[in-house]
PDB file of N, CA and C in Angstrom:
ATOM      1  N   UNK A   1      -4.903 -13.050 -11.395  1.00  0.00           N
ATOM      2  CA  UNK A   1      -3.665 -12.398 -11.023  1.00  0.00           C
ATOM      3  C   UNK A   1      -3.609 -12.294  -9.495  1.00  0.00           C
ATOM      4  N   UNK A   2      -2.049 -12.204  -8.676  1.00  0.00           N
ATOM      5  CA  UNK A   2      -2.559 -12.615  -7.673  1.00  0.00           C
ATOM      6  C   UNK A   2      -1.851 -10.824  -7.088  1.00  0.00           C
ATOM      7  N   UNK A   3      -2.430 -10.457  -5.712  1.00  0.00           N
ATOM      8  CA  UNK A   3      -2.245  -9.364  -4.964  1.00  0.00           C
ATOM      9  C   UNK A   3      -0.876  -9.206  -4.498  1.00  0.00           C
ATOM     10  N   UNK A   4       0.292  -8.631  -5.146  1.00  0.00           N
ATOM     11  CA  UNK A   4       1.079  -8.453  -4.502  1.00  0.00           C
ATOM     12  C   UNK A   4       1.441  -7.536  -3.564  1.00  0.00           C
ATOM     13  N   UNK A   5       1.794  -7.801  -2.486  1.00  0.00           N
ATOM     14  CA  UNK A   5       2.501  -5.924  -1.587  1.00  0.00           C
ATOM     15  C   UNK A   5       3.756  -6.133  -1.084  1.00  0.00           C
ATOM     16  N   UNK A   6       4.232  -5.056  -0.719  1.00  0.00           N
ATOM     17  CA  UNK A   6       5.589  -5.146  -0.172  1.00  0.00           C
ATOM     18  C   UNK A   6       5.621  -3.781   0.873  1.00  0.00           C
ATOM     19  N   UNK A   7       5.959  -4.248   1.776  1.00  0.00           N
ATOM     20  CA  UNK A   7       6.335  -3.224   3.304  1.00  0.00           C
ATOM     21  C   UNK A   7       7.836  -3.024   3.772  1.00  0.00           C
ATOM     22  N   UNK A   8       8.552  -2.936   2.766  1.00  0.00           N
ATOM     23  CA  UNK A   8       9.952  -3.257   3.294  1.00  0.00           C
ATOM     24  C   UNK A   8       9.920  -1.344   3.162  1.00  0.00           C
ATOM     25  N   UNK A   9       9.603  -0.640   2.763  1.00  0.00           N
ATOM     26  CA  UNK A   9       9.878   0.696   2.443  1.00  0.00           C
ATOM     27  C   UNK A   9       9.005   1.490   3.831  1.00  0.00           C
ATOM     28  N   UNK A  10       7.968   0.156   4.557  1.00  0.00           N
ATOM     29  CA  UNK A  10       7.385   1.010   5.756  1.00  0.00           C
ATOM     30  C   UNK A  10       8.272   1.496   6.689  1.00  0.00           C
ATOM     31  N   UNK A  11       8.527   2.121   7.374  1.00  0.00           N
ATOM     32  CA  UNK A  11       9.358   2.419   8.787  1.00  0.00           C
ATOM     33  C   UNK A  11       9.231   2.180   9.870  1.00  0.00           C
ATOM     34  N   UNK A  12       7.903   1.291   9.943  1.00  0.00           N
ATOM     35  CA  UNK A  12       7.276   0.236  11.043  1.00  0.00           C
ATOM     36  C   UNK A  12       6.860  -0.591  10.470  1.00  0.00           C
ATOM     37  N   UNK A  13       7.898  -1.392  10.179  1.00  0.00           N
ATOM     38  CA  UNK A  13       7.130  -2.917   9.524  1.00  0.00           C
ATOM     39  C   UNK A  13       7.334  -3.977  10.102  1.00  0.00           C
ATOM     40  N   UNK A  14       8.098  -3.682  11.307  1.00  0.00           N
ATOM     41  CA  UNK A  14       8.149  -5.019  12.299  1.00  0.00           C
ATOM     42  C   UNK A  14       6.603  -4.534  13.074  1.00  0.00           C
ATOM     43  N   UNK A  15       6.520  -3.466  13.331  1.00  0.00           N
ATOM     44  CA  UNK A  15       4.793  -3.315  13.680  1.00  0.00           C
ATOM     45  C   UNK A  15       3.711  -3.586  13.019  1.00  0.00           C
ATOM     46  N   UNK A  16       3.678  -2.902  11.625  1.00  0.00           N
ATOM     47  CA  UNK A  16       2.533  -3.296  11.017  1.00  0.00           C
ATOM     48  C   UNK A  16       2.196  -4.889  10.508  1.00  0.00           C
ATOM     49  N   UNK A  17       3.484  -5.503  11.119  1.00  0.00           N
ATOM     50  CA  UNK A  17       3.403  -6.894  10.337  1.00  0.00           C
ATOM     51  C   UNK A  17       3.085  -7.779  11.904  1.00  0.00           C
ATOM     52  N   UNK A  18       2.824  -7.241  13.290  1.00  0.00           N
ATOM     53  CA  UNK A  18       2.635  -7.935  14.053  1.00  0.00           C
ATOM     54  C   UNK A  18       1.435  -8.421  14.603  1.00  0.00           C
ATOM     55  N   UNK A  19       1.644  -9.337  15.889  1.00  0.00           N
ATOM     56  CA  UNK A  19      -0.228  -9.789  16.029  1.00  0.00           C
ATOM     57  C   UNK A  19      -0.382  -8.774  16.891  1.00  0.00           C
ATOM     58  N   UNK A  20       0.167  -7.919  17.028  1.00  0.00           N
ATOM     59  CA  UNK A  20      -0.776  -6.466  17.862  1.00  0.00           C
ATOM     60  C   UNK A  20      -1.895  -6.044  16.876  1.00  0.00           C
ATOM     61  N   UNK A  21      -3.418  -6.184  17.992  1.00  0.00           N
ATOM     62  CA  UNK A  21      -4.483  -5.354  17.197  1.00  0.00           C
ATOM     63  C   UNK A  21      -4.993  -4.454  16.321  1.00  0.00           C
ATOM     64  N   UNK A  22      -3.361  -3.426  16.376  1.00  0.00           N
ATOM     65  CA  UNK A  22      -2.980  -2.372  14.947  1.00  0.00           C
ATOM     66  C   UNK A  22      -2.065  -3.104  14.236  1.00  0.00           C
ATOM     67  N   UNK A  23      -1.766  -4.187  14.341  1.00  0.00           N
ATOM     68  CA  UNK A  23      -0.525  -4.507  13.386  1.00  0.00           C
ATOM     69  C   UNK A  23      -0.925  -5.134  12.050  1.00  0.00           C
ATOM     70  N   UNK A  24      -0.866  -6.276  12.017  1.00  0.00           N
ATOM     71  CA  UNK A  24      -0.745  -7.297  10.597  1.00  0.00           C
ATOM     72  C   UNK A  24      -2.630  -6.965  10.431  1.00  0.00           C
ATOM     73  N   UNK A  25      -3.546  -7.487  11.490  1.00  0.00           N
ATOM     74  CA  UNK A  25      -4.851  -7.280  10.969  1.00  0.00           C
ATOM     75  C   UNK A  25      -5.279  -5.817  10.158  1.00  0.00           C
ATOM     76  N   UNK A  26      -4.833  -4.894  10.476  1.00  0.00           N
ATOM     77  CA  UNK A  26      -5.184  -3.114  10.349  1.00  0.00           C
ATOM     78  C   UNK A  26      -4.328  -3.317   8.704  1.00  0.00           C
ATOM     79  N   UNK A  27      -3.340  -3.968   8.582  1.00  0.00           N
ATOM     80  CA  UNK A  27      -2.134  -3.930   7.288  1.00  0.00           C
ATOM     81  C   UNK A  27      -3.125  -4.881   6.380  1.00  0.00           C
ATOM     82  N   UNK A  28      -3.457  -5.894   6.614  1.00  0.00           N
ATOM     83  CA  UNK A  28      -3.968  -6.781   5.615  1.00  0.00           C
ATOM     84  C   UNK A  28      -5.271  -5.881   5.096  1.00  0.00           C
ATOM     85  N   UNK A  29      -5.900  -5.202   6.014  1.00  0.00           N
ATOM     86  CA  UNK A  29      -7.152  -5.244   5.261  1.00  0.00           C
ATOM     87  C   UNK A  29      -6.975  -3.747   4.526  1.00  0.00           C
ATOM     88  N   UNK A  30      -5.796  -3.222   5.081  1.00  0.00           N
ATOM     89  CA  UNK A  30      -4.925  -1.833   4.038  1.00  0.00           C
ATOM     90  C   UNK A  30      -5.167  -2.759   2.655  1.00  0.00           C
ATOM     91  N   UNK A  31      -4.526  -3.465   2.668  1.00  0.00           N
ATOM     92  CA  UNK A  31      -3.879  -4.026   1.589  1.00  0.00           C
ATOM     93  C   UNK A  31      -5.315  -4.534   0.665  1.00  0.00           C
ATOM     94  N   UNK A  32      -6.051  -5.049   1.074  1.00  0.00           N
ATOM     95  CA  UNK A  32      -7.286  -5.148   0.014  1.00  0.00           C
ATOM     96  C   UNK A  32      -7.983  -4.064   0.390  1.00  0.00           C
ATOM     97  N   UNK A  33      -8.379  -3.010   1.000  1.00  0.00           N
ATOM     98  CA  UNK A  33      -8.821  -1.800   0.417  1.00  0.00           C
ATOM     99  C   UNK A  33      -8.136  -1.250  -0.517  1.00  0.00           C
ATOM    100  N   UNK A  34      -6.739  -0.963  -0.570  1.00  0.00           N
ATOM    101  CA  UNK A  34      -6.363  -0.374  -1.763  1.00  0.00           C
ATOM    102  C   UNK A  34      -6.473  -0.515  -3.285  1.00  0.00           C
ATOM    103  N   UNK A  35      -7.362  -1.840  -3.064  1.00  0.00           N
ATOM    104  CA  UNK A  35      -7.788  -2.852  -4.297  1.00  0.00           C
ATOM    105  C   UNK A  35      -9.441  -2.256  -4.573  1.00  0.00           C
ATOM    106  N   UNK A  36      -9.871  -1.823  -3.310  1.00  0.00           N
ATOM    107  CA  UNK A  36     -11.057  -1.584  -3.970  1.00  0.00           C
ATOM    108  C   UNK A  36     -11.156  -0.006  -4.127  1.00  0.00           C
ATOM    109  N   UNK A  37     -10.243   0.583  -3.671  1.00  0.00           N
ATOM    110  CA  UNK A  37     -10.031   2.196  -4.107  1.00  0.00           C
ATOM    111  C   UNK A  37      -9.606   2.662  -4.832  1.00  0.00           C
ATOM    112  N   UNK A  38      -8.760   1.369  -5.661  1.00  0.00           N
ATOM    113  CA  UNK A  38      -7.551   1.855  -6.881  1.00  0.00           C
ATOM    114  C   UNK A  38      -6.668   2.391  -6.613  1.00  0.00           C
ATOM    115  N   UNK A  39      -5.840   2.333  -5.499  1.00  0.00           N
ATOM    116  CA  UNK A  39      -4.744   2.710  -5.430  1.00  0.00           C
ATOM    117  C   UNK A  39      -3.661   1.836  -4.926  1.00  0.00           C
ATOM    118  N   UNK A  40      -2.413   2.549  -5.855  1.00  0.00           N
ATOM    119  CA  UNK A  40      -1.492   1.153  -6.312  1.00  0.00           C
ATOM    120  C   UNK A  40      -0.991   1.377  -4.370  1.00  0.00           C
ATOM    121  N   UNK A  41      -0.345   2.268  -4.173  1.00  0.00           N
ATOM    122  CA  UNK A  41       0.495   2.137  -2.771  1.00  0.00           C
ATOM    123  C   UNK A  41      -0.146   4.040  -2.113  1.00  0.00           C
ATOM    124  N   UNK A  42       0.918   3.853  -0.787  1.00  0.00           N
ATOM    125  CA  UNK A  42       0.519   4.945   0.153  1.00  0.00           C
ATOM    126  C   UNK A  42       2.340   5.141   0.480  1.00  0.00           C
ATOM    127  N   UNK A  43       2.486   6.084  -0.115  1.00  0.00           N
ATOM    128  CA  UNK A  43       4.082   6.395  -0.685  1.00  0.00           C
ATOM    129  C   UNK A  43       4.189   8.066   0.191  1.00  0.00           C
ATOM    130  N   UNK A  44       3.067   8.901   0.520  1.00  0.00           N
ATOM    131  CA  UNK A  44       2.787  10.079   1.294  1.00  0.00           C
ATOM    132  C   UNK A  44       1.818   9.872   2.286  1.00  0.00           C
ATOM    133  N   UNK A  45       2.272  11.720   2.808  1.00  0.00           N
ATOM    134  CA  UNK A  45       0.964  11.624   3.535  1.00  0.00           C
ATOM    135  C   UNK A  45      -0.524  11.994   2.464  1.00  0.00           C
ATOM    136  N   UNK A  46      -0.002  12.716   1.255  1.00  0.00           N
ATOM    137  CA  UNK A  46      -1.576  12.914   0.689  1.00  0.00           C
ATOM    138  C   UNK A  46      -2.504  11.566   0.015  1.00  0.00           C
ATOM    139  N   UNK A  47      -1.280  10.771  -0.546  1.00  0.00           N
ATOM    140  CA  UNK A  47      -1.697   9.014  -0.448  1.00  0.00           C
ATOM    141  C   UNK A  47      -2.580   9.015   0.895  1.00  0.00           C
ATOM    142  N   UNK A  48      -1.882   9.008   2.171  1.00  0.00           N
ATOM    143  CA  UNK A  48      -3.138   8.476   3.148  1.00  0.00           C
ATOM    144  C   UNK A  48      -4.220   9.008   3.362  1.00  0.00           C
ATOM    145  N   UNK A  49      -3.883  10.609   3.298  1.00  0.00           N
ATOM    146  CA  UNK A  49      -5.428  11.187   3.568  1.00  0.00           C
ATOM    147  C   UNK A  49      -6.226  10.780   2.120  1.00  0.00           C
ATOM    148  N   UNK A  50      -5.701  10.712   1.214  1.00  0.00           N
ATOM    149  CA  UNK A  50      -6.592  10.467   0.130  1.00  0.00           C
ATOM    150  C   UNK A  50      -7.433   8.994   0.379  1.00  0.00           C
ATOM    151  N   UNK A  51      -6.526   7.506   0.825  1.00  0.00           N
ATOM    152  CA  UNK A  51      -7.172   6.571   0.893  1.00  0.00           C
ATOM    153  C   UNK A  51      -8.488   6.372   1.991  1.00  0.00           C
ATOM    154  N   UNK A  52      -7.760   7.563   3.064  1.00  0.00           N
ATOM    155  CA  UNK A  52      -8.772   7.259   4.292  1.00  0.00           C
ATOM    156  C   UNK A  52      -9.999   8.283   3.402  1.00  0.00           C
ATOM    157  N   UNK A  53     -10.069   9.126   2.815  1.00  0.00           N
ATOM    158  CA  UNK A  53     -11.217   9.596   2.145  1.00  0.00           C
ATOM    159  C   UNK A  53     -11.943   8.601   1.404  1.00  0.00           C
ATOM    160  N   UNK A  54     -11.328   8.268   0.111  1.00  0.00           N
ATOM    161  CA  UNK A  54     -11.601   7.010  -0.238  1.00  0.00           C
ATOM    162  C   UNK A  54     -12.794   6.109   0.382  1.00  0.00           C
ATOM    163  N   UNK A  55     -12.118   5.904   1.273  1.00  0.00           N
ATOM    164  CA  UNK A  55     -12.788   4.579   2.058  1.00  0.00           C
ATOM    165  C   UNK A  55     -13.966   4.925   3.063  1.00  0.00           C
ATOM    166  N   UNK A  56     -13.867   6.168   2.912  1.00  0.00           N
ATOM    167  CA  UNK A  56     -14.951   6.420   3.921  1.00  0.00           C
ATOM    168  C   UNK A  56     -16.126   6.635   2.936  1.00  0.00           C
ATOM    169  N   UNK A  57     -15.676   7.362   1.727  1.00  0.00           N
ATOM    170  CA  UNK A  57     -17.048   7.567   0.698  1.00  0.00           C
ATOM    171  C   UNK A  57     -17.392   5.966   0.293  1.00  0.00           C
ATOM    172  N   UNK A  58     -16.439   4.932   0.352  1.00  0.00           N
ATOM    173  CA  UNK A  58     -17.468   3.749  -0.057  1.00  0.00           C
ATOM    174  C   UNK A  58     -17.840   2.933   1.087  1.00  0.00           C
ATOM    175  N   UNK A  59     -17.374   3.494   2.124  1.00  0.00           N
ATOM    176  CA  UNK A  59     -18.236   2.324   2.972  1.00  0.00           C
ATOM    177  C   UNK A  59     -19.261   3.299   3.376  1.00  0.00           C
ATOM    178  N   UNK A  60     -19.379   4.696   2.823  1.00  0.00           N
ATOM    179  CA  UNK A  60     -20.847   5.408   3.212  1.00  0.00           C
ATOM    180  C   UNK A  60     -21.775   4.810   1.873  1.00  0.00           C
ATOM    181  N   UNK A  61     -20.857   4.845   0.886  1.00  0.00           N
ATOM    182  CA  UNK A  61     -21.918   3.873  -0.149  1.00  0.00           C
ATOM    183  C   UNK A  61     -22.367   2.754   0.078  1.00  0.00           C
ATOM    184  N   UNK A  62     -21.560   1.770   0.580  1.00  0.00           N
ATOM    185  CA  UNK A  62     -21.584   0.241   0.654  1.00  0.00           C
ATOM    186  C   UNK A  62     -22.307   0.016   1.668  1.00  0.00           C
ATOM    187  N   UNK A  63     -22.474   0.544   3.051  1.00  0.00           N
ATOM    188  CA  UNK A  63     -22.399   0.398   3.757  1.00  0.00           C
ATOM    189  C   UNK A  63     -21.637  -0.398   5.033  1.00  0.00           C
ATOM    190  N   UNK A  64     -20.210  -0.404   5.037  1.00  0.00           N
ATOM    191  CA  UNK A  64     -19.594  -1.342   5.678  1.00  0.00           C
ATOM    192  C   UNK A  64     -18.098  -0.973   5.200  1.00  0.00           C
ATOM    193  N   UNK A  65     -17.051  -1.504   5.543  1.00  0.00           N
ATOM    194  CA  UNK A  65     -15.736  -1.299   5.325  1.00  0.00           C
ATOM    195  C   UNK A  65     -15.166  -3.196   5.402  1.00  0.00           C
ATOM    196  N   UNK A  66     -13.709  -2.593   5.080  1.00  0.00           N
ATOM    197  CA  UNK A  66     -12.857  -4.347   4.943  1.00  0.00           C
ATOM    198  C   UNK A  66     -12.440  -4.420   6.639  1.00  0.00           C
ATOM    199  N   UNK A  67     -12.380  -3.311   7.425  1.00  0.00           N
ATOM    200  CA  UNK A  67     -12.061  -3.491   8.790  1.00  0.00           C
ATOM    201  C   UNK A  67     -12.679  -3.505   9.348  1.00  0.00           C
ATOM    202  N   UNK A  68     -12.534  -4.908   9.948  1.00  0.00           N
ATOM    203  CA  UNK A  68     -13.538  -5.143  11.258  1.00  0.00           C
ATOM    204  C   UNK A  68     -12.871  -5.510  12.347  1.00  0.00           C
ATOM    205  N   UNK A  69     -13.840  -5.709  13.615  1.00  0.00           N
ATOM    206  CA  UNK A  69     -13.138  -5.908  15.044  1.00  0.00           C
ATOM    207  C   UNK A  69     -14.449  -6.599  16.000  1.00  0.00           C
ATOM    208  N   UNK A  70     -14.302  -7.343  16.836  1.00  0.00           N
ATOM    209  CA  UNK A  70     -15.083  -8.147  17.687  1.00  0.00           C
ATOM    210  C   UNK A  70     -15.264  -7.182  18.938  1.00  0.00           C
ATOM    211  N   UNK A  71     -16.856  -6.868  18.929  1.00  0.00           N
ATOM    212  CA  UNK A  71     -16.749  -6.168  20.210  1.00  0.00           C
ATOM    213  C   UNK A  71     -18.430  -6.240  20.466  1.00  0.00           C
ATOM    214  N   UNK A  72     -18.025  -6.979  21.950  1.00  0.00           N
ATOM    215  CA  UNK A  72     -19.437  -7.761  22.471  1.00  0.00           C
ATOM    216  C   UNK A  72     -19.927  -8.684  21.698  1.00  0.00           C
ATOM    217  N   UNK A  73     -19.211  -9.429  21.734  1.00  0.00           N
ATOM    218  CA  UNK A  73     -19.498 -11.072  20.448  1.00  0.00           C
ATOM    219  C   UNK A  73     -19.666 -10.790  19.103  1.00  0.00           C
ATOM    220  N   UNK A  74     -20.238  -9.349  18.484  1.00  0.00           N
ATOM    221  CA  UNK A  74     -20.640  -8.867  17.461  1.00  0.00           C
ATOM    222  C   UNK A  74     -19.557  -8.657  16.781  1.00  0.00           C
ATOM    223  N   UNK A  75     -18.980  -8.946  15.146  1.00  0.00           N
ATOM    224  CA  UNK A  75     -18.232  -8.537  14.325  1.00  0.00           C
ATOM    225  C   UNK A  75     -19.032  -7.083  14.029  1.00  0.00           C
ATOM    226  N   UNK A  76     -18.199  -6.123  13.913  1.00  0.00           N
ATOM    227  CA  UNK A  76     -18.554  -4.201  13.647  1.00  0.00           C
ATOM    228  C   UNK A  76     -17.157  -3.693  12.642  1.00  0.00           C
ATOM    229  N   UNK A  77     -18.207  -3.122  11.750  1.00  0.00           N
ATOM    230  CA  UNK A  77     -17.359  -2.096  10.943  1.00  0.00           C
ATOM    231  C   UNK A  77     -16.506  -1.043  11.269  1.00  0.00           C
ATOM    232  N   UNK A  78     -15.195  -1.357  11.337  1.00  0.00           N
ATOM    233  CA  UNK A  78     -14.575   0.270  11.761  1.00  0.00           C
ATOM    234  C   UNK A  78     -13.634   0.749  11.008  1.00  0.00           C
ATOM    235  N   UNK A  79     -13.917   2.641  10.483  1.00  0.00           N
ATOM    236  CA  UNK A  79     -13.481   3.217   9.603  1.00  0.00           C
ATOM    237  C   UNK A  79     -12.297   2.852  10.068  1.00  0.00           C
ATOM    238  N   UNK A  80     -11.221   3.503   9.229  1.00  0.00           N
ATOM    239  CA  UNK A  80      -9.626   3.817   9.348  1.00  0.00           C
ATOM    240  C   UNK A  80      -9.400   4.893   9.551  1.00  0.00           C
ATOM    241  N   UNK A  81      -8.528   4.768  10.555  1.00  0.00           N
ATOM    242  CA  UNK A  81      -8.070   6.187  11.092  1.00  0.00           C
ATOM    243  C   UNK A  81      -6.829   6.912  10.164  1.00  0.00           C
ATOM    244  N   UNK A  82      -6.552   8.319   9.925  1.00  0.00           N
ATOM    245  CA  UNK A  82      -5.187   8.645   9.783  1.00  0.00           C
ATOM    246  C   UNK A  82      -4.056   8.077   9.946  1.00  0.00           C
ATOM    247  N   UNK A  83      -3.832   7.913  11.227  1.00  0.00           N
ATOM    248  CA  UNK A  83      -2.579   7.375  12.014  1.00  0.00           C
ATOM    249  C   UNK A  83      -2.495   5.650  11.221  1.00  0.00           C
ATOM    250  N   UNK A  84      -3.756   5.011  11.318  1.00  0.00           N
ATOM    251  CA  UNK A  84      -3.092   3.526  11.264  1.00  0.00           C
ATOM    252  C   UNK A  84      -2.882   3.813   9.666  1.00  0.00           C
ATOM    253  N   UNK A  85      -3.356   4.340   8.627  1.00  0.00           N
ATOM    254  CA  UNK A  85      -3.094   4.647   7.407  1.00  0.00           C
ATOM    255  C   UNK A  85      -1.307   4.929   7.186  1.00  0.00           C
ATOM    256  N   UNK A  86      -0.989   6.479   8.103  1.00  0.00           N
ATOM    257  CA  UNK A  86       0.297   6.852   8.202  1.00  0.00           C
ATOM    258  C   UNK A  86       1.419   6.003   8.780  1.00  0.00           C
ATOM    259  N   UNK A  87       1.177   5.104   9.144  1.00  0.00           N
ATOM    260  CA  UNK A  87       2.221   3.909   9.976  1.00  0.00           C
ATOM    261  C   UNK A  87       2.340   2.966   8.692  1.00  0.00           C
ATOM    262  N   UNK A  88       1.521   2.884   7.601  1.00  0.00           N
ATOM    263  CA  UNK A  88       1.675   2.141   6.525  1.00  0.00           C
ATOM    264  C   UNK A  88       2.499   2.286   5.238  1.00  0.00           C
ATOM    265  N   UNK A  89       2.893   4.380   5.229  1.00  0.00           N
ATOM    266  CA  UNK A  89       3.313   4.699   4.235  1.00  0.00           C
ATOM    267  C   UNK A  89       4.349   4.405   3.794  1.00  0.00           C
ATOM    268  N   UNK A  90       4.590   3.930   2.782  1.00  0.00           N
ATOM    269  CA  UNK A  90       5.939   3.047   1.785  1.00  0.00           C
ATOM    270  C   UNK A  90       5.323   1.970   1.625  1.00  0.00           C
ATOM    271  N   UNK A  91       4.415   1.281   2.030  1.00  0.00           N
ATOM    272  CA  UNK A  91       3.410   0.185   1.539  1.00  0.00           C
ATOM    273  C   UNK A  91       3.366   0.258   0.031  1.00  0.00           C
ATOM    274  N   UNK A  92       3.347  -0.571  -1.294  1.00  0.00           N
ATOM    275  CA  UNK A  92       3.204  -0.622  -2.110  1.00  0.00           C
ATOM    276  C   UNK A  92       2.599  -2.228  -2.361  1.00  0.00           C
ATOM    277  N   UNK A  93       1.726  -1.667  -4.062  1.00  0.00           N
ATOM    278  CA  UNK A  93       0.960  -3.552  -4.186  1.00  0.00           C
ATOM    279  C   UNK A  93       1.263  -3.044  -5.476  1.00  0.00           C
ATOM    280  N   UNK A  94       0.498  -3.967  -6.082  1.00  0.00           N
ATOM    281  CA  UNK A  94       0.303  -4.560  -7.703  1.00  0.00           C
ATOM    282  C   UNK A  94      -1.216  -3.912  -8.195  1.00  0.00           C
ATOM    283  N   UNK A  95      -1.319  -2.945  -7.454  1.00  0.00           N
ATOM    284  CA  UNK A  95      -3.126  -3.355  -7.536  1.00  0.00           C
ATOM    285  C   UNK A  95      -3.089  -2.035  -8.907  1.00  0.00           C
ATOM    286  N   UNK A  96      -3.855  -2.372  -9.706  1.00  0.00           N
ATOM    287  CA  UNK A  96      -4.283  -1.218 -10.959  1.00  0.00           C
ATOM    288  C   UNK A  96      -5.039  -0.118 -10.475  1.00  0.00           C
ATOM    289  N   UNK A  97      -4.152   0.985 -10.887  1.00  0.00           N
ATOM    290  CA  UNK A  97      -4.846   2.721  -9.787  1.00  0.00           C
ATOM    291  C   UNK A  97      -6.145   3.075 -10.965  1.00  0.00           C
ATOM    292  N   UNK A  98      -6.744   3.582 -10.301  1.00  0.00           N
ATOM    293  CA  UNK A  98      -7.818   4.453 -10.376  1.00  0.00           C
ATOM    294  C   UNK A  98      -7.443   6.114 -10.218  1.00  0.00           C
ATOM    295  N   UNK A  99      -7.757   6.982 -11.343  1.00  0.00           N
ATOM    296  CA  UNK A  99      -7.373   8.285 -10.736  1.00  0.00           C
ATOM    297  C   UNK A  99      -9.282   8.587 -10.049  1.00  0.00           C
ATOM    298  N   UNK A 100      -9.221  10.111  -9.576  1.00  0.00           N
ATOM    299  CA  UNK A 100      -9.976  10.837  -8.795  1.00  0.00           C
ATOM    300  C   UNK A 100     -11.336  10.149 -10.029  1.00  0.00           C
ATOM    301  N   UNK A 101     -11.615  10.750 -11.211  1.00  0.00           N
ATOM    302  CA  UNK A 101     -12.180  10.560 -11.727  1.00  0.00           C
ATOM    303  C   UNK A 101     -12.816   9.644 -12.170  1.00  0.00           C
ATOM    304  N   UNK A 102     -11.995   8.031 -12.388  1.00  0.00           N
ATOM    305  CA  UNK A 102     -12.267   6.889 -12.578  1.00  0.00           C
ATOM    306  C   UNK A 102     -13.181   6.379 -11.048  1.00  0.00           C
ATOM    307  N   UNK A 103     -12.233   6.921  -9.987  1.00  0.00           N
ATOM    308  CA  UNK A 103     -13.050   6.720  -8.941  1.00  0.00           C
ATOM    309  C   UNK A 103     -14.306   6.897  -8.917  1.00  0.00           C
ATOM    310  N   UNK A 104     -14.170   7.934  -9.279  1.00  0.00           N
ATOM    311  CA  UNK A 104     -15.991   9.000  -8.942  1.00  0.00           C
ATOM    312  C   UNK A 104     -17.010   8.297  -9.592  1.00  0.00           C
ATOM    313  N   UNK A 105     -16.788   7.513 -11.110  1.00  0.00           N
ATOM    314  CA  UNK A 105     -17.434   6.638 -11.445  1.00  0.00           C
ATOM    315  C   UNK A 105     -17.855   5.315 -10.931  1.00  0.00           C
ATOM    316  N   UNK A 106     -16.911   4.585 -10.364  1.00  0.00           N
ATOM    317  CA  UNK A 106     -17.024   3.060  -9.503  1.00  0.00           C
ATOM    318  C   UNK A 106     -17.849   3.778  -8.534  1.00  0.00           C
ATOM    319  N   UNK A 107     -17.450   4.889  -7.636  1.00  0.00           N
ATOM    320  CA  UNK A 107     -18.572   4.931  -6.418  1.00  0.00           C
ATOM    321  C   UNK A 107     -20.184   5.262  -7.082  1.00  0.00           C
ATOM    322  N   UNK A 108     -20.010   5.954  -8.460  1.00  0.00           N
ATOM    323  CA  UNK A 108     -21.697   6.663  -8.906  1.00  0.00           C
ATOM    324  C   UNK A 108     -22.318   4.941  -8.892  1.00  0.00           C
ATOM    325  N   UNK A 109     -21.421   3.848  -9.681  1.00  0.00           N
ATOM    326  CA  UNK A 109     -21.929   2.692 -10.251  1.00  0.00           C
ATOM    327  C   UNK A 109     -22.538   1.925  -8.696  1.00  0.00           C
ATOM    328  N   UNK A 110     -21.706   2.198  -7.713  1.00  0.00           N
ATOM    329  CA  UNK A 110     -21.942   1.388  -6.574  1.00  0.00           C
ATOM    330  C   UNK A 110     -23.333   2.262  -6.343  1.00  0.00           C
ATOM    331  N   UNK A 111     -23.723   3.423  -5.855  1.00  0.00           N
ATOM    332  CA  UNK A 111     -24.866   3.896  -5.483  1.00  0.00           C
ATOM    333  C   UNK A 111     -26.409   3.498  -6.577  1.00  0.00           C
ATOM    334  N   UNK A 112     -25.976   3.248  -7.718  1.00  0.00           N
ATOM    335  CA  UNK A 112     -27.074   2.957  -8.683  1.00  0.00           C
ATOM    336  C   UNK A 112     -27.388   1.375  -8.196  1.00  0.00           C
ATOM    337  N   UNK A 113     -27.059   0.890  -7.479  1.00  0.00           N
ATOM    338  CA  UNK A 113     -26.871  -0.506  -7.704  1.00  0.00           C
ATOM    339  C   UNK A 113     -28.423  -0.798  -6.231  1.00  0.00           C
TER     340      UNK A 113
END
């Protein structure tokens, strides 16, 4: 099945869709985290604070995140902030949600691993 999203509901989507360093790169890799957090879109602000939580408990599991950035030749992991989260809201995908609970399980399964 393939990943759908749609940003027409963002209110900066000529931004988030640009080659500025917060734009299309910071949006794409929105867009497959929300795949690995289970969540369908970021429609609020408790959507964002929830995803940026999210993502911080699995890349403290995983060790690592989907955002990265070049700095000193080195590719580096960097969390997501609030703000680039909140510039995304009305973002919606296809992706199958996870509630709190279903979550709590995928992250227990990731730490056993």
């Amino acid at each position: 099945m393939s990943l759908d999203w749609d940003v027409r509901s963002c209110a900066e989507k000529d931004f988030i869709l640009s080659d500025d360093p917060e734009g299309y790169r910071v949006t794409e890799a929105i867009i497959f985290s929300l795949m690995d957090v289970g969540m369908r879109a970021l429609t609020s602000e408790a959507d964002a604070e929830e995803f940026v939580r999210r993502t911080a408990v699995i890349a403290d599991r995983r060790g690592g995140t989907m955002l990265q950035q070049m700095r000193g030749g080195e590719v580096v992991d960097q969390e997501y902030t609030l703000e680039q989260v909140r510039r995304r809201i009305g973002l919606t995908t296809n992706v199958g949600p996870m509630n709190r609970r279903q979550f709590a399980a995928k992250v227990a399964k990731v730490a056993r691993r």
